[in-house]
N, C-alpha and C. Protein backbone atom coordinates (compact mmCIF):
# COMPACT_ATOMS: atom_id res chain seq x y z
N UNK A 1 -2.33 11.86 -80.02
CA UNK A 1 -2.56 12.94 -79.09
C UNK A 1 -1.88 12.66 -77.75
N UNK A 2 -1.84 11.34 -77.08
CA UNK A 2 -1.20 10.91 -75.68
C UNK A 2 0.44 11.12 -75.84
N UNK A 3 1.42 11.20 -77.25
CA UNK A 3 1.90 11.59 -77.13
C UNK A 3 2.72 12.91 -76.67
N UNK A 4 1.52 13.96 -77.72
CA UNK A 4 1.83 15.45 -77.66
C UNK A 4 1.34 15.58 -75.98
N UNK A 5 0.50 15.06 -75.13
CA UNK A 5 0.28 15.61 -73.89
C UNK A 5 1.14 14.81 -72.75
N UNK A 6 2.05 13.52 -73.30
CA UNK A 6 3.22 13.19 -72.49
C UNK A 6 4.41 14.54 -72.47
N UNK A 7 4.50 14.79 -73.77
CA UNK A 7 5.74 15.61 -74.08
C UNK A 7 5.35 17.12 -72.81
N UNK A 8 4.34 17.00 -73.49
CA UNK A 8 3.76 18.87 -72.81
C UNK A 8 4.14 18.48 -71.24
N UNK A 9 3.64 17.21 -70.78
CA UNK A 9 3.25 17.02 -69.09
C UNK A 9 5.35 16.84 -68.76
N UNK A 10 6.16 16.30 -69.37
CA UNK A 10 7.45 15.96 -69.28
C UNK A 10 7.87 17.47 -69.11
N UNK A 11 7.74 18.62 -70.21
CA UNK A 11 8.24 19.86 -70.20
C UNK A 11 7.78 20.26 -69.21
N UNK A 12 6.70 20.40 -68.66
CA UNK A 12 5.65 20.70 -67.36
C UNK A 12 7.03 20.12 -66.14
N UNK A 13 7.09 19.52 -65.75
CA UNK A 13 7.57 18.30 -64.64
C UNK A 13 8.79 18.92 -64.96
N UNK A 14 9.83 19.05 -65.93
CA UNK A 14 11.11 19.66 -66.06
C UNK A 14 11.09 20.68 -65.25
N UNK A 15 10.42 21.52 -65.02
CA UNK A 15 10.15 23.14 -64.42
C UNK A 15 9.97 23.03 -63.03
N UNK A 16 9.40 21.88 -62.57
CA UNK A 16 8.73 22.27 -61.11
C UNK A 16 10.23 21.83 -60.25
N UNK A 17 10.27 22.97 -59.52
CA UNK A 17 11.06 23.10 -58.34
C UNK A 17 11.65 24.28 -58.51
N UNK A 18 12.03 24.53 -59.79
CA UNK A 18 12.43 25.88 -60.20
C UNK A 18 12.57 27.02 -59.47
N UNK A 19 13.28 28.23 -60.07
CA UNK A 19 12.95 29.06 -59.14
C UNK A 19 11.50 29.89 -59.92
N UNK A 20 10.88 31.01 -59.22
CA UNK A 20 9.65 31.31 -60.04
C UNK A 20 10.00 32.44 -61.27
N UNK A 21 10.68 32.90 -61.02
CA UNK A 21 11.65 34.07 -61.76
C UNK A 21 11.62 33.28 -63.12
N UNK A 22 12.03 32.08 -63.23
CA UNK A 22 12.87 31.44 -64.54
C UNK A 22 11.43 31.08 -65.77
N UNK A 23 10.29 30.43 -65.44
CA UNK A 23 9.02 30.45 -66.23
C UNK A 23 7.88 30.62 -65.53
N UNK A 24 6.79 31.11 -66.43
CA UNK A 24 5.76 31.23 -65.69
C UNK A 24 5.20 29.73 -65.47
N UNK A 25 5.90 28.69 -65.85
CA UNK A 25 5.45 27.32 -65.17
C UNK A 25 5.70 27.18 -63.96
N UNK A 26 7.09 27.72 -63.71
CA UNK A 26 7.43 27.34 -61.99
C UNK A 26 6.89 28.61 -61.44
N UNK A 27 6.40 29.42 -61.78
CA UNK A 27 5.35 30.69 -61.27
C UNK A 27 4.11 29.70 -60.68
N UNK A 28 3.46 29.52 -61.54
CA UNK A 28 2.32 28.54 -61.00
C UNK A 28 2.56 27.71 -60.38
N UNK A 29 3.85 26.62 -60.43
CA UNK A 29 4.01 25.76 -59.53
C UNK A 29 4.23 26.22 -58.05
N UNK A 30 4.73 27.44 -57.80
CA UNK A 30 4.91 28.13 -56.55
C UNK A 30 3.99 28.71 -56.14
N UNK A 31 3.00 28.96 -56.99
CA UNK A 31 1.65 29.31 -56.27
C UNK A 31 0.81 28.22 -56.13
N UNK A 32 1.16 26.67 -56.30
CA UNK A 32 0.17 25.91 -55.56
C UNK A 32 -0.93 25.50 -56.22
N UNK A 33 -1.01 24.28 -56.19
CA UNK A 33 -2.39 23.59 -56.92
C UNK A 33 -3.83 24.79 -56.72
N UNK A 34 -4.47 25.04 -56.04
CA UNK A 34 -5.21 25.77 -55.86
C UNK A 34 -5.24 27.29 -57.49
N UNK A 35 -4.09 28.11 -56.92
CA UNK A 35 -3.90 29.05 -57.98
C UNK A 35 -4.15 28.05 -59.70
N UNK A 36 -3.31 26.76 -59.71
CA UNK A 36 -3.49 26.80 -60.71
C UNK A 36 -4.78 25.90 -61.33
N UNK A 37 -5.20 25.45 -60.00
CA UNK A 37 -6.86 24.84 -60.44
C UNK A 37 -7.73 26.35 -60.77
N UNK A 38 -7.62 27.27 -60.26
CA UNK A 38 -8.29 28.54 -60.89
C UNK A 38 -7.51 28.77 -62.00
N UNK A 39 -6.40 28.86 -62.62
CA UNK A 39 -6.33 28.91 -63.98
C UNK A 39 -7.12 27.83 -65.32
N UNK A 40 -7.24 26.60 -64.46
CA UNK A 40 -7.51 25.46 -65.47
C UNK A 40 -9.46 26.15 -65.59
N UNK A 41 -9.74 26.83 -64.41
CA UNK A 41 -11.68 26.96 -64.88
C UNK A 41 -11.42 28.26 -65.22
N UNK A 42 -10.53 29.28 -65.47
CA UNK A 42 -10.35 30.17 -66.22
C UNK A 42 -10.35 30.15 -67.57
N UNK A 43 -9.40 29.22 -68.06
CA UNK A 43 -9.11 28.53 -69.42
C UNK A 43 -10.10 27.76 -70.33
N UNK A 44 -11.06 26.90 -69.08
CA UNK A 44 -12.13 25.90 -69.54
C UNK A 44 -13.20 27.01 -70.07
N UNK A 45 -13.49 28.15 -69.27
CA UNK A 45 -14.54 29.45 -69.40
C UNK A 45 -14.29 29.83 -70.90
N UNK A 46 -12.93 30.32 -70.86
CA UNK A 46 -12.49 30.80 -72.43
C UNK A 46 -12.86 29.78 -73.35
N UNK A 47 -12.73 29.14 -73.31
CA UNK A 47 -12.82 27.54 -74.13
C UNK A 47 -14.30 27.65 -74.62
N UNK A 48 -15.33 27.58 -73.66
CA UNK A 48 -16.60 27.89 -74.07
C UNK A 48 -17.28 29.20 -74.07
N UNK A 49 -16.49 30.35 -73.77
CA UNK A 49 -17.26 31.38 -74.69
C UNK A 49 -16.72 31.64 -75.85
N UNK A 50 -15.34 31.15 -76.34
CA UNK A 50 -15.25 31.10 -77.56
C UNK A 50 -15.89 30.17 -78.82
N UNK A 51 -16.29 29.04 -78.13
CA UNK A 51 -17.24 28.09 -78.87
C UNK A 51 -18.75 28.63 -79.30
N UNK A 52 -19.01 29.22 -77.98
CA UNK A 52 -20.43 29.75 -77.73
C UNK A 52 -20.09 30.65 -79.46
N UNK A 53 -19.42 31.79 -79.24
CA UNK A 53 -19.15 32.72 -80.18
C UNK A 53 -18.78 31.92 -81.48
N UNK A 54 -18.99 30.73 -81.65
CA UNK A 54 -18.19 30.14 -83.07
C UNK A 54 -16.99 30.96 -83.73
N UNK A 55 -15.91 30.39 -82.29
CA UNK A 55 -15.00 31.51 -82.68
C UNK A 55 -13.96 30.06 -82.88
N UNK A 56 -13.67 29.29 -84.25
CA UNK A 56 -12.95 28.37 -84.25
C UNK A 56 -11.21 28.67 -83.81
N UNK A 57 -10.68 29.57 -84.09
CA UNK A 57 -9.54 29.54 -84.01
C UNK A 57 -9.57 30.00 -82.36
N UNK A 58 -10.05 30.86 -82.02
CA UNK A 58 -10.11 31.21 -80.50
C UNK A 58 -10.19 29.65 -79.51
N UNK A 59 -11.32 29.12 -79.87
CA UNK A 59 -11.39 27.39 -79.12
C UNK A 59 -10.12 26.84 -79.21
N UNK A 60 -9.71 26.55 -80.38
CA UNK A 60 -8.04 26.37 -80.58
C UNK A 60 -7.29 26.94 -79.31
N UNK A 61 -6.43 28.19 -79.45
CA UNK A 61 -5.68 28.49 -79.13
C UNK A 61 -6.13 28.50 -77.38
N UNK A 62 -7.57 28.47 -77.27
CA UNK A 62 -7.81 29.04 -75.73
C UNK A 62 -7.93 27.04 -75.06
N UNK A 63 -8.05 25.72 -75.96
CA UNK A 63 -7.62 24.54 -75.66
C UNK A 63 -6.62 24.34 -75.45
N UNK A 64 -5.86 24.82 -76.28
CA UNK A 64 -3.83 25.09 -76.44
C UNK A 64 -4.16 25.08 -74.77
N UNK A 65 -3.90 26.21 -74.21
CA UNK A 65 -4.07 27.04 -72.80
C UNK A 65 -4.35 25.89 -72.13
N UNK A 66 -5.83 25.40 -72.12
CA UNK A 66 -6.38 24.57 -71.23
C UNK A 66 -5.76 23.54 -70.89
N UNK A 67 -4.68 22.76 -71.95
CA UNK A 67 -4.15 21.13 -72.14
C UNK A 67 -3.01 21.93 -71.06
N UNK A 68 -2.13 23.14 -71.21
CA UNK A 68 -1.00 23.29 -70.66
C UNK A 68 -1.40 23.52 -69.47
N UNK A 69 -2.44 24.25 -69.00
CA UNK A 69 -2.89 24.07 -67.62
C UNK A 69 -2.85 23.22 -66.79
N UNK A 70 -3.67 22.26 -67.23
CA UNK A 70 -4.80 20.98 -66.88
C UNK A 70 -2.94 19.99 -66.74
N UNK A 71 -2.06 20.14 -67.59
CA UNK A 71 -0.57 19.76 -67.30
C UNK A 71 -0.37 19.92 -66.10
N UNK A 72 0.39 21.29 -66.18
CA UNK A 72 0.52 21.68 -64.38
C UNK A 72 -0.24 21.61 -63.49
N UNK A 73 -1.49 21.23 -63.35
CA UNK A 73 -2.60 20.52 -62.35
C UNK A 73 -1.96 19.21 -61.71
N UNK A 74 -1.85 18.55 -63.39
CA UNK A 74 -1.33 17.08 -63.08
C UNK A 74 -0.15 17.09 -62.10
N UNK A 75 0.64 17.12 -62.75
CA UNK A 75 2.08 17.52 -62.00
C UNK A 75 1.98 18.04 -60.98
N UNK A 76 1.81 18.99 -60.32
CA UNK A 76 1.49 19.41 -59.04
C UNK A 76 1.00 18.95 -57.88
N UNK A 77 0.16 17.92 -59.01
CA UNK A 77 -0.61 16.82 -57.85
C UNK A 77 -0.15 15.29 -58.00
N UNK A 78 1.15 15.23 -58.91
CA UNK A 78 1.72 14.28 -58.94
C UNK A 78 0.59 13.18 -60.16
N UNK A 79 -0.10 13.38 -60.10
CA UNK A 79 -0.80 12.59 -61.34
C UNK A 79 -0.14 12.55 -62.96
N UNK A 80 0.01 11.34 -63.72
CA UNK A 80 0.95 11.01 -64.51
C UNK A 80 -0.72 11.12 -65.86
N UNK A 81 -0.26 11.81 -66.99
CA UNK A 81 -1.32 11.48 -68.15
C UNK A 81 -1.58 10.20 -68.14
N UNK A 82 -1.28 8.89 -67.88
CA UNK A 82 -1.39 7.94 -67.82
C UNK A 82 -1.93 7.43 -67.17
N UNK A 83 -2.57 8.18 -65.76
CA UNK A 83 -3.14 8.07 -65.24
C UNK A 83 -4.77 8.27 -65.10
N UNK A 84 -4.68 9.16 -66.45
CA UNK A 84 -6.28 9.65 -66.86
C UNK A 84 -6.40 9.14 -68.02
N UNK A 85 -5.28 8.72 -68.79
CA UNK A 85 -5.72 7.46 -69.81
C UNK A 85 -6.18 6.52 -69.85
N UNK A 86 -5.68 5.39 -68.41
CA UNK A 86 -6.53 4.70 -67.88
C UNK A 86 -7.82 4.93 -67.23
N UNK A 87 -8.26 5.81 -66.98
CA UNK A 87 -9.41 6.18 -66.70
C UNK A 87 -10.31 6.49 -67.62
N UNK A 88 -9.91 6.80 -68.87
CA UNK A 88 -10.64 6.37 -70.01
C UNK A 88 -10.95 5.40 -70.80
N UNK A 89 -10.10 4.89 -70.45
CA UNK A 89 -9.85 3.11 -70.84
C UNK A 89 -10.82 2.58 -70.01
N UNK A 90 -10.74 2.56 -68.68
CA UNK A 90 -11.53 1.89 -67.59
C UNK A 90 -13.06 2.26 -68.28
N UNK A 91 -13.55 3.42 -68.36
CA UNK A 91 -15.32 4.27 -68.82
C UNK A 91 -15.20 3.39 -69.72
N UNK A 92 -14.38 3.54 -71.38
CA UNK A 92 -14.68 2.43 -72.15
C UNK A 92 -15.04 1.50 -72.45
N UNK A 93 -14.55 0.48 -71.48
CA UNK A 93 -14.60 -0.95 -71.14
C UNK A 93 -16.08 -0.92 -70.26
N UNK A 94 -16.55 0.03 -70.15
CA UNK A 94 -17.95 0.17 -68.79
C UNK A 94 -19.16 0.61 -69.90
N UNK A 95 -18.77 1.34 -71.08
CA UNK A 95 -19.91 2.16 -71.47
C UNK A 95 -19.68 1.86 -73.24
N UNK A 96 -18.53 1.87 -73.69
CA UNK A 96 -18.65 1.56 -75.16
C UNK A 96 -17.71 2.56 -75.26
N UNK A 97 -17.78 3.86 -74.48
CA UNK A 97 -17.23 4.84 -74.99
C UNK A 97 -16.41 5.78 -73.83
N UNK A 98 -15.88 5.85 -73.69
CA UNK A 98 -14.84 7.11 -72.46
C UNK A 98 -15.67 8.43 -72.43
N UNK A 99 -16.95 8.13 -71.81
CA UNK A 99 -17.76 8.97 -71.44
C UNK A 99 -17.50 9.77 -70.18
N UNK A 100 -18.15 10.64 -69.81
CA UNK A 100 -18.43 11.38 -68.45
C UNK A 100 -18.92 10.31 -67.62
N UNK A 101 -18.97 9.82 -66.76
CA UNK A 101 -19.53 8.70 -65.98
C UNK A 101 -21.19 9.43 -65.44
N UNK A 102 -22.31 9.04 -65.50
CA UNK A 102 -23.27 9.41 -64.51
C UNK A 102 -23.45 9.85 -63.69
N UNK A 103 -24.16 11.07 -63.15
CA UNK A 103 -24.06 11.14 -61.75
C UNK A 103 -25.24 10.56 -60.82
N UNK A 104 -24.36 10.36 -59.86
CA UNK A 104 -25.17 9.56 -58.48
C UNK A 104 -26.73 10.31 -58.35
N UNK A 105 -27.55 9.90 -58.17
CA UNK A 105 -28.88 10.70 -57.91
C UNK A 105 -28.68 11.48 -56.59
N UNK A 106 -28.27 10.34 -55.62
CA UNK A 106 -27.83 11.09 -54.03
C UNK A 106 -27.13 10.21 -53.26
N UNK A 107 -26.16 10.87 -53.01
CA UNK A 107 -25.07 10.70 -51.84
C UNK A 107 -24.87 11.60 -51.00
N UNK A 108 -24.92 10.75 -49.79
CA UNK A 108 -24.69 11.69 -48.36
C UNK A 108 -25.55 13.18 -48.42
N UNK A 109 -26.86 12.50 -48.96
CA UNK A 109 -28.19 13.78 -48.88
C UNK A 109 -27.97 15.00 -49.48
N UNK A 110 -26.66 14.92 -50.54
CA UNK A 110 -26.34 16.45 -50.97
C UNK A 110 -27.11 16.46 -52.45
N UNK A 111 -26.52 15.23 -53.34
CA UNK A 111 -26.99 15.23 -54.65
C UNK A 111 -25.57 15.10 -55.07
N UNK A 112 -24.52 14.86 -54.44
CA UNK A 112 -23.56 14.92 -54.85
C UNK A 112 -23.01 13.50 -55.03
């Protein structure tokens, strides 16, 4: 799988600087991390109301979406897949398993 999401994040990274005219990758890249962090919880939404709906092929194709997103996130913000590989690696080595990490009970009085 770290392959297929090097390749995707490489095709991703080919595009940015582009002009916006040429893909809707350098579309998003010209609209800015922001625009496309609202595509990635657009995509994640689809993701689970198609699950919700046991809609298998929909989860599919609406993950498709999410991985190419969650790409141009990376890229945009300069973050390398390799960089969240090790970060699964790191949870691993902490928990058994490349879990969600815990959350803090409270920090800085928010809960956050």
């Amino acid at each position: 799988m770290s392959n297929d999401l090097r390749r995707l994040y490489d095709a991703v990274r080919e595009r940015k600087g582009r002009e916006p005219s040429d893909s809707r990758t350098a579309k998003l890249f010209a609209a800015g991390p922001k625009k496309i962090a609202k595509k990635v919880g657009e995509e994640a939404v689809e993701v689970a109301l198609d699950a919700m709906a046991e809609d298998r092929e929909g989860v599919i194709n609406e993950s498709a979406d999410l991985l190419y997103n969650i790409a141009v996130l990376w890229a945009s913000l300069d973050i390398h897949p390799d960089d969240i590989f090790a970060e699964l690696r790191r949870r691993e080595s902490l928990y058994g398993i490349a879990e969600k990490l815990p959350k803090l009970s409270v920090v800085n009085g928010n809960g956050k």
